[in-house]
Protein backbone atom coordinates (compact mmCIF):
# COMPACT_ATOMS: atom_id res chain seq x y z
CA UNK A 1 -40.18 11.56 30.70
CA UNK A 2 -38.91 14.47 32.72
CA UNK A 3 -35.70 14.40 34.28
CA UNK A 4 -35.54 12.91 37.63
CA UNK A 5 -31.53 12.80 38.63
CA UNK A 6 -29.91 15.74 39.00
CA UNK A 7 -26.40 15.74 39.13
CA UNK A 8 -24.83 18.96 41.30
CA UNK A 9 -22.39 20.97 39.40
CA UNK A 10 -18.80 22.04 40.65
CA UNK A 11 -19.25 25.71 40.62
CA UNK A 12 -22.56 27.97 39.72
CA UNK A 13 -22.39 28.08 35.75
CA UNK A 14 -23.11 30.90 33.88
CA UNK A 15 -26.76 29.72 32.13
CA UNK A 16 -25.01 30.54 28.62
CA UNK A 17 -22.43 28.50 29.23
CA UNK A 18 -24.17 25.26 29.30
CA UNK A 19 -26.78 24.63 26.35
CA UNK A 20 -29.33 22.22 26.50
CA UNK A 21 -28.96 19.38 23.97
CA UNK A 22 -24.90 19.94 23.81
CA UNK A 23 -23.01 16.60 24.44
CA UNK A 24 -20.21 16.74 26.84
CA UNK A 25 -17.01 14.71 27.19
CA UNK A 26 -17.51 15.16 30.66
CA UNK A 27 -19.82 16.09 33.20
CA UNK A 28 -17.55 17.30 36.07
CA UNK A 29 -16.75 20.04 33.14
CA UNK A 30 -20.22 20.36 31.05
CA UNK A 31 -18.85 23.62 29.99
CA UNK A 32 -15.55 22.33 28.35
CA UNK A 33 -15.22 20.82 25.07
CA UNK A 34 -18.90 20.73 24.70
CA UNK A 35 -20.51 19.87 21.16
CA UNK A 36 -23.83 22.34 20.25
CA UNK A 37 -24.99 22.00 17.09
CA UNK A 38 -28.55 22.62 17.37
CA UNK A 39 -30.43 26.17 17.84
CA UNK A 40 -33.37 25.14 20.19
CA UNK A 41 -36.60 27.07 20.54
CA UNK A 42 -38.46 27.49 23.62
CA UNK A 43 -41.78 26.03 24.16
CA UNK A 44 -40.85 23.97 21.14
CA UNK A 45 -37.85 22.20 22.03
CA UNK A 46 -37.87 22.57 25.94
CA UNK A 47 -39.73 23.69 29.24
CA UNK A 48 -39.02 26.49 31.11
CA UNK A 49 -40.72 26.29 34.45
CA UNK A 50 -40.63 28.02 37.63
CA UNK A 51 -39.23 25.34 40.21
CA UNK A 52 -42.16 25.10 42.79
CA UNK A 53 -40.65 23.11 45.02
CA UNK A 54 -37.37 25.16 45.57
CA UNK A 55 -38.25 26.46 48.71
CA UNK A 56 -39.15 24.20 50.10
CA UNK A 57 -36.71 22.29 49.89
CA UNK A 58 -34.09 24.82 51.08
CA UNK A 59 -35.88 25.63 54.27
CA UNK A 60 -37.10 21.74 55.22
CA UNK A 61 -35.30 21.26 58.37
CA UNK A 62 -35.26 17.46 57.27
CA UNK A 63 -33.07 18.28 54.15
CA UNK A 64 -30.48 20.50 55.65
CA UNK A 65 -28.11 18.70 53.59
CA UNK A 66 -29.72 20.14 50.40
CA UNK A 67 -28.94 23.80 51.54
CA UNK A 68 -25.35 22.56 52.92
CA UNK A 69 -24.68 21.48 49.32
CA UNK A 70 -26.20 24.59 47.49
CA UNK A 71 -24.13 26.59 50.11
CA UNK A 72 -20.99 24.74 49.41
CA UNK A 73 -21.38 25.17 45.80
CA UNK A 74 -21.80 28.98 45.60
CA UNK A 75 -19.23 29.17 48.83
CA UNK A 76 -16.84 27.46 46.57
CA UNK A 77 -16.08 30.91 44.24
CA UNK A 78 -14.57 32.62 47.15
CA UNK A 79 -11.29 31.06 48.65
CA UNK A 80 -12.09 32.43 52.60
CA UNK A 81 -16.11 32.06 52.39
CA UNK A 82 -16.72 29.07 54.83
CA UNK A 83 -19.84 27.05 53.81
CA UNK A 84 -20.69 26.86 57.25
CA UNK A 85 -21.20 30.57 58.38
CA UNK A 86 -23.35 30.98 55.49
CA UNK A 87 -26.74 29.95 53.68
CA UNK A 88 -28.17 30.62 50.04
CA UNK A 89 -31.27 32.60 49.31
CA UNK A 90 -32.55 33.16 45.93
CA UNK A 91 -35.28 35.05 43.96
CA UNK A 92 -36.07 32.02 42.12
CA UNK A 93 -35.44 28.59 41.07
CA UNK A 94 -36.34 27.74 37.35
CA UNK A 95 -36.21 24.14 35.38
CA UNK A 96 -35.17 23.74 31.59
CA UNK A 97 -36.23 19.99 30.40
CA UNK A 98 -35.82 18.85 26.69
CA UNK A 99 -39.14 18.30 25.63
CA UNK A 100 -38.06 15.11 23.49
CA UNK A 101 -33.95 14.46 23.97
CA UNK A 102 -33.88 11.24 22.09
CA UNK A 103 -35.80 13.32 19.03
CA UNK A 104 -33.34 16.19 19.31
CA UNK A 105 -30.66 13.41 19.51
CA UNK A 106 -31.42 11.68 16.37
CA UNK A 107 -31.72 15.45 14.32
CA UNK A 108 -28.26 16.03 16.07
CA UNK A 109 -26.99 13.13 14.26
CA UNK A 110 -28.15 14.19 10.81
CA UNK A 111 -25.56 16.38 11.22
CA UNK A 112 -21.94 15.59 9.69
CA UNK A 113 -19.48 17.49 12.53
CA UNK A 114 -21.98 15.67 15.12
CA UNK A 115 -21.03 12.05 13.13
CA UNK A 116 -17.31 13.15 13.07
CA UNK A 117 -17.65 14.13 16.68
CA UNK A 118 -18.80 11.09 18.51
CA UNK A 119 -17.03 8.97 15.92
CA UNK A 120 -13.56 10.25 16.92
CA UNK A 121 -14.27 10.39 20.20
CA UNK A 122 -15.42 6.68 20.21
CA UNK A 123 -11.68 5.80 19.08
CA UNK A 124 -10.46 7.71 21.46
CA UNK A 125 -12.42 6.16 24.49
CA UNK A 126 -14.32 8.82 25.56
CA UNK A 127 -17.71 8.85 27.27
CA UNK A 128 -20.12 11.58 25.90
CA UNK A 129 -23.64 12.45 27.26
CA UNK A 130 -26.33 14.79 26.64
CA UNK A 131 -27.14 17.61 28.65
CA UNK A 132 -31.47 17.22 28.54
CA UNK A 133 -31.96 19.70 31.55
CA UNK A 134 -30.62 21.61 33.87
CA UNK A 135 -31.97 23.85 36.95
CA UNK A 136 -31.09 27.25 37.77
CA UNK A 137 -31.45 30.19 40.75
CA UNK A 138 -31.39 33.59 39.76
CA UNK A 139 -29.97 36.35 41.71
CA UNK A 140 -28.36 33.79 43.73
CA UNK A 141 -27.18 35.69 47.27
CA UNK A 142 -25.13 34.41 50.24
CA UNK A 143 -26.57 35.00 53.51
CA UNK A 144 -24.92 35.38 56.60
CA UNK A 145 -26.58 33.06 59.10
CA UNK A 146 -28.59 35.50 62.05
CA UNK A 147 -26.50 33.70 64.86
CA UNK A 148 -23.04 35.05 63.19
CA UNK A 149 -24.10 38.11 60.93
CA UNK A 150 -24.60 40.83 63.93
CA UNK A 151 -21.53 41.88 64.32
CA UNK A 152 -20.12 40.72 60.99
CA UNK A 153 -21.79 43.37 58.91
CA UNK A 154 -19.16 45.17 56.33
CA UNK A 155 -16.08 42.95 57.25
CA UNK A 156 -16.31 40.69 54.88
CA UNK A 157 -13.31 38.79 54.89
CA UNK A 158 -12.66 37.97 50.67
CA UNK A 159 -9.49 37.46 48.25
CA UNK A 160 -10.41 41.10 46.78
CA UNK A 161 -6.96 42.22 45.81
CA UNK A 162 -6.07 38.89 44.38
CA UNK A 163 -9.18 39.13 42.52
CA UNK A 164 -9.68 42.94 41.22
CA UNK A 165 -6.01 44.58 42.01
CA UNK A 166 -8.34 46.92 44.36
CA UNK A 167 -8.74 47.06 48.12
CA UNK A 168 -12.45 46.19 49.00
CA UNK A 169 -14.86 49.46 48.84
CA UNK A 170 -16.68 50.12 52.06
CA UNK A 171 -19.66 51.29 49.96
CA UNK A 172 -21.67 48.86 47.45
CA UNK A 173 -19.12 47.27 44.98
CA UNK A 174 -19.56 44.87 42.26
CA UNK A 175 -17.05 42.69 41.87
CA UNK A 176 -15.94 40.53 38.59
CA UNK A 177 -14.35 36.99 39.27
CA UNK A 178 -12.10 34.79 37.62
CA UNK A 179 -14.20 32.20 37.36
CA UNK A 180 -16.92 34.36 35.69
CA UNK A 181 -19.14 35.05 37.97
CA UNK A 182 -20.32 38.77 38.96
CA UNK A 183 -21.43 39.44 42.84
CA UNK A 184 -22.08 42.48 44.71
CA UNK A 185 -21.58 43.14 48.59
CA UNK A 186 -23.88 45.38 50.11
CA UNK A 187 -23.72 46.93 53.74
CA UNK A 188 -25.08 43.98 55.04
CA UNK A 189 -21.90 41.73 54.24
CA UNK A 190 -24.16 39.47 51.72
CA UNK A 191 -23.24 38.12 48.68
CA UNK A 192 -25.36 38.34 45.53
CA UNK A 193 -24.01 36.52 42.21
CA UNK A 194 -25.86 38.08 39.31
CA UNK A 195 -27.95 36.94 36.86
CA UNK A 196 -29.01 33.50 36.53
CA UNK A 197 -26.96 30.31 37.76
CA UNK A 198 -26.65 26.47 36.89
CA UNK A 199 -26.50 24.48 40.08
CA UNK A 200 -27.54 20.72 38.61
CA UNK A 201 -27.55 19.07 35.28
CA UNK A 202 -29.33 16.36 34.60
CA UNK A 203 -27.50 13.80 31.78
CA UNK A 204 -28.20 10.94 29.13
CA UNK A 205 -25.31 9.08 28.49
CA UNK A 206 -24.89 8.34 24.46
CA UNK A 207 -24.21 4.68 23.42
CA UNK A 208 -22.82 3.76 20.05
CA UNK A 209 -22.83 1.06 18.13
CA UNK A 210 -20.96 -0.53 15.26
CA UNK A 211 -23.02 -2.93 12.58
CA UNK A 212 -21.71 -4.71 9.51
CA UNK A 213 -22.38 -7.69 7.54
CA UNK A 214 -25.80 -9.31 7.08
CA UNK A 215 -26.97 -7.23 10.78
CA UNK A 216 -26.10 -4.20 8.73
CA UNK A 217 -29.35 -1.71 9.31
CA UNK A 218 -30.27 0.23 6.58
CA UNK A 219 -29.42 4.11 6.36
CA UNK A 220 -32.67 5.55 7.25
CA UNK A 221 -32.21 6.60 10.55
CA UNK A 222 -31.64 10.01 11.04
CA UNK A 223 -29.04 8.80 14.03
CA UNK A 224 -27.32 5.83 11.54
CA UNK A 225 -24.62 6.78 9.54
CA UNK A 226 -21.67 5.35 7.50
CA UNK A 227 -18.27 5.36 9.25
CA UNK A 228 -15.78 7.88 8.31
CA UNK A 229 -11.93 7.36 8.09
CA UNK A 230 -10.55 8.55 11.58
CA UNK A 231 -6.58 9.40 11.74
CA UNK A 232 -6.20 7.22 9.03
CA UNK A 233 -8.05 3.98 10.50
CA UNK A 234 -9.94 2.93 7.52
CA UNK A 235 -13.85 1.26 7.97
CA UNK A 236 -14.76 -1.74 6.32
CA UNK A 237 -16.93 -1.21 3.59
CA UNK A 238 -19.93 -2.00 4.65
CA UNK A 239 -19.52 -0.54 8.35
CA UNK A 240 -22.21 1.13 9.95
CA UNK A 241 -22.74 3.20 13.01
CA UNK A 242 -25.87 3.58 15.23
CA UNK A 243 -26.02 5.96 18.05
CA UNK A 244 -28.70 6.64 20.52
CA UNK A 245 -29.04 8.20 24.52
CA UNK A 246 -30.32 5.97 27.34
CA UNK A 247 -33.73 5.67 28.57
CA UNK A 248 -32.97 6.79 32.17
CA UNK A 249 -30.55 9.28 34.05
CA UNK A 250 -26.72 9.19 34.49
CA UNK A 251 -25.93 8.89 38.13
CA UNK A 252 -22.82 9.54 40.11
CA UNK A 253 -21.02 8.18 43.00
CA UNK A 254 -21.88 10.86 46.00
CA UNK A 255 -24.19 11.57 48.17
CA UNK A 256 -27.74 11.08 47.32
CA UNK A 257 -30.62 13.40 48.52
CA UNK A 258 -34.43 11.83 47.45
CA UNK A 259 -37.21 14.39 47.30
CA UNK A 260 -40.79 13.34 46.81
CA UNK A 261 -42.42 15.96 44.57
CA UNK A 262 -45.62 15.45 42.79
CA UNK A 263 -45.73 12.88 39.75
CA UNK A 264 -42.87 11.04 41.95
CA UNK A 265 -39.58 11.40 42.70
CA UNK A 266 -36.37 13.44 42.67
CA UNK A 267 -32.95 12.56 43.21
CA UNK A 268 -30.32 15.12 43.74
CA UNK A 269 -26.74 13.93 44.07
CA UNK A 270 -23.53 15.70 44.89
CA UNK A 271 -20.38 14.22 43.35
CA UNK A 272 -17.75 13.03 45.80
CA UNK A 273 -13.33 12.54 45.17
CA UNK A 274 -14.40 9.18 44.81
CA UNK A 275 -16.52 10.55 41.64
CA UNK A 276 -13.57 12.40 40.56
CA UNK A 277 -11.45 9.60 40.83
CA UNK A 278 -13.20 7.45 38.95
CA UNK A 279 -13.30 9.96 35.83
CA UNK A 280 -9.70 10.48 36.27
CA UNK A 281 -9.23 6.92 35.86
CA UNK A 282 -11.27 6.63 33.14
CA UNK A 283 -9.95 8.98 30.74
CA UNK A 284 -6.65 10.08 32.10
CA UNK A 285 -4.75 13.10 31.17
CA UNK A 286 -2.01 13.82 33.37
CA UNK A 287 0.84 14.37 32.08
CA UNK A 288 4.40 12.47 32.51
């Protein structure tokens, strides 16, 4: 079934940064402590389609607040870009779907670091979902909206000595950022990220369960396994773990934006504090 919530990411990702069919401990961070065991072909494994109905989208005067949220996202890698003064334009929009997650899933589990991996991080309370798509733009640019660009051309205002240890070039520059991220200004006073950016991630959460006794299933399944000793917590002897994703979507608390597209609907939803809240809560890590 193809993905159908899409979950906006924090900052444009670097496409290698995320692969497809990695579990994350979290997906405010998909690009942190991921797990990737698999090397997935194209065509075989997953789809790699041109997003048709990118455009439209962006320029629907009825879902401004799909642009806003693009624009806010790609504002967000320069400290004294406002969101508001500007708009995103791209070359392209592209789509990477797992063909078949919960297949992938179960050959994930086959493996022994991928047992180990959920295992411990079972005992140690942490969520963990699959990453089984994930859209992109490539070239990515900031435009200055026509109303406020006139007279704004080559005075950029941006962090550029924090960033580079350089005063900003009149000419063309390309410009490397902490984050990761490579742009260029032009005479124009746009902003161009290149190469090709991760803007929403679409999830599975993974569920796992522990069997023993007479409800015991039988190791056959490529995602059942036998439970290893964790930090020195000992199984019983006949303990058995199952693991598998969810049918539908992970969602998040934010605000929602419903597309209809052909074959039905999409749902695109930004995260809000309350989101971030709630994760923080979850699985704390603050320290004292």
């Amino acid at each position: 079934m193809p993905c159908k919530t899409w979950i906006f990411t924090s900052s444009p990702l670097a496409k290698d940064d995320v692969r497809l069919g990695s579990l994350v401990p979290d997906i405010r961070y998909p690009h942190m402590d991921a797990l990737s065991i698999k090397e997935l072909e194209s065509e075989k494994d997953f789809s790699n389609n041109l997003d048709q109905n990118f455009e439209g989208r962006l320029n629907s005067e009825a879902n401004l607040s799909f642009s806003l949220a693009l624009t806010t996202l790609f504002s967000a890698i320069f400290q004294k870009v406002s969101s508001e003064e500007w708009v995103v334009r791209a070359g392209e929009g592209r789509i990477y779907e797992l063909r078949k997650p919960k297949d992938i899933f179960k050959e994930l589990c086959k493996n022994k670091e991928t047992q180990k991996w959920l295992q411990e991080g079972y005992v140690d309370k942490q969520e963990t979902y699959m990453v089984i798509g994930y859209r992109t733009l490539v070239n990515a640019k900031l435009v200055r909206q026509e109303n406020r660009s006139r007279n704004a051309s080559g005075q950029l205002s941006l962090p550029t000595e924090a960033l580079t240890g350089a005063p900003l070039l009149p000419k063309e520059a390309n410009i490397a950022l902490s984050v990761g991220a490579s742009v260029t200004l032009d005479a124009k006073g746009d902003i161009e990220t290149i190469g090709e950016r991760i803007y929403a991630i679409c999830f599975r959460k993974v569920g796992i369960k522990f069997h023993g006794g007479i409800q015991t299933p039988r190791l056959e399944g490529k995602n059942i396994w036998k439970s290893f000793t964790i930090r020195g917590t000992m199984p019983t002897e006949d303990e058995i773990i199952e693991a598998d994703i969810a049918n539908e979507d992970e969602e998040a608390v934010g605000k929602v934006l419903t597309f209809e597209v052909a074959g039905g609907t999409e749902v695109f939803i930004k995260p809000t504090e309350e989101e971030t809240a709630i994760y923080d809560e979850e699985g704390e890590t603050d320290e004292e």
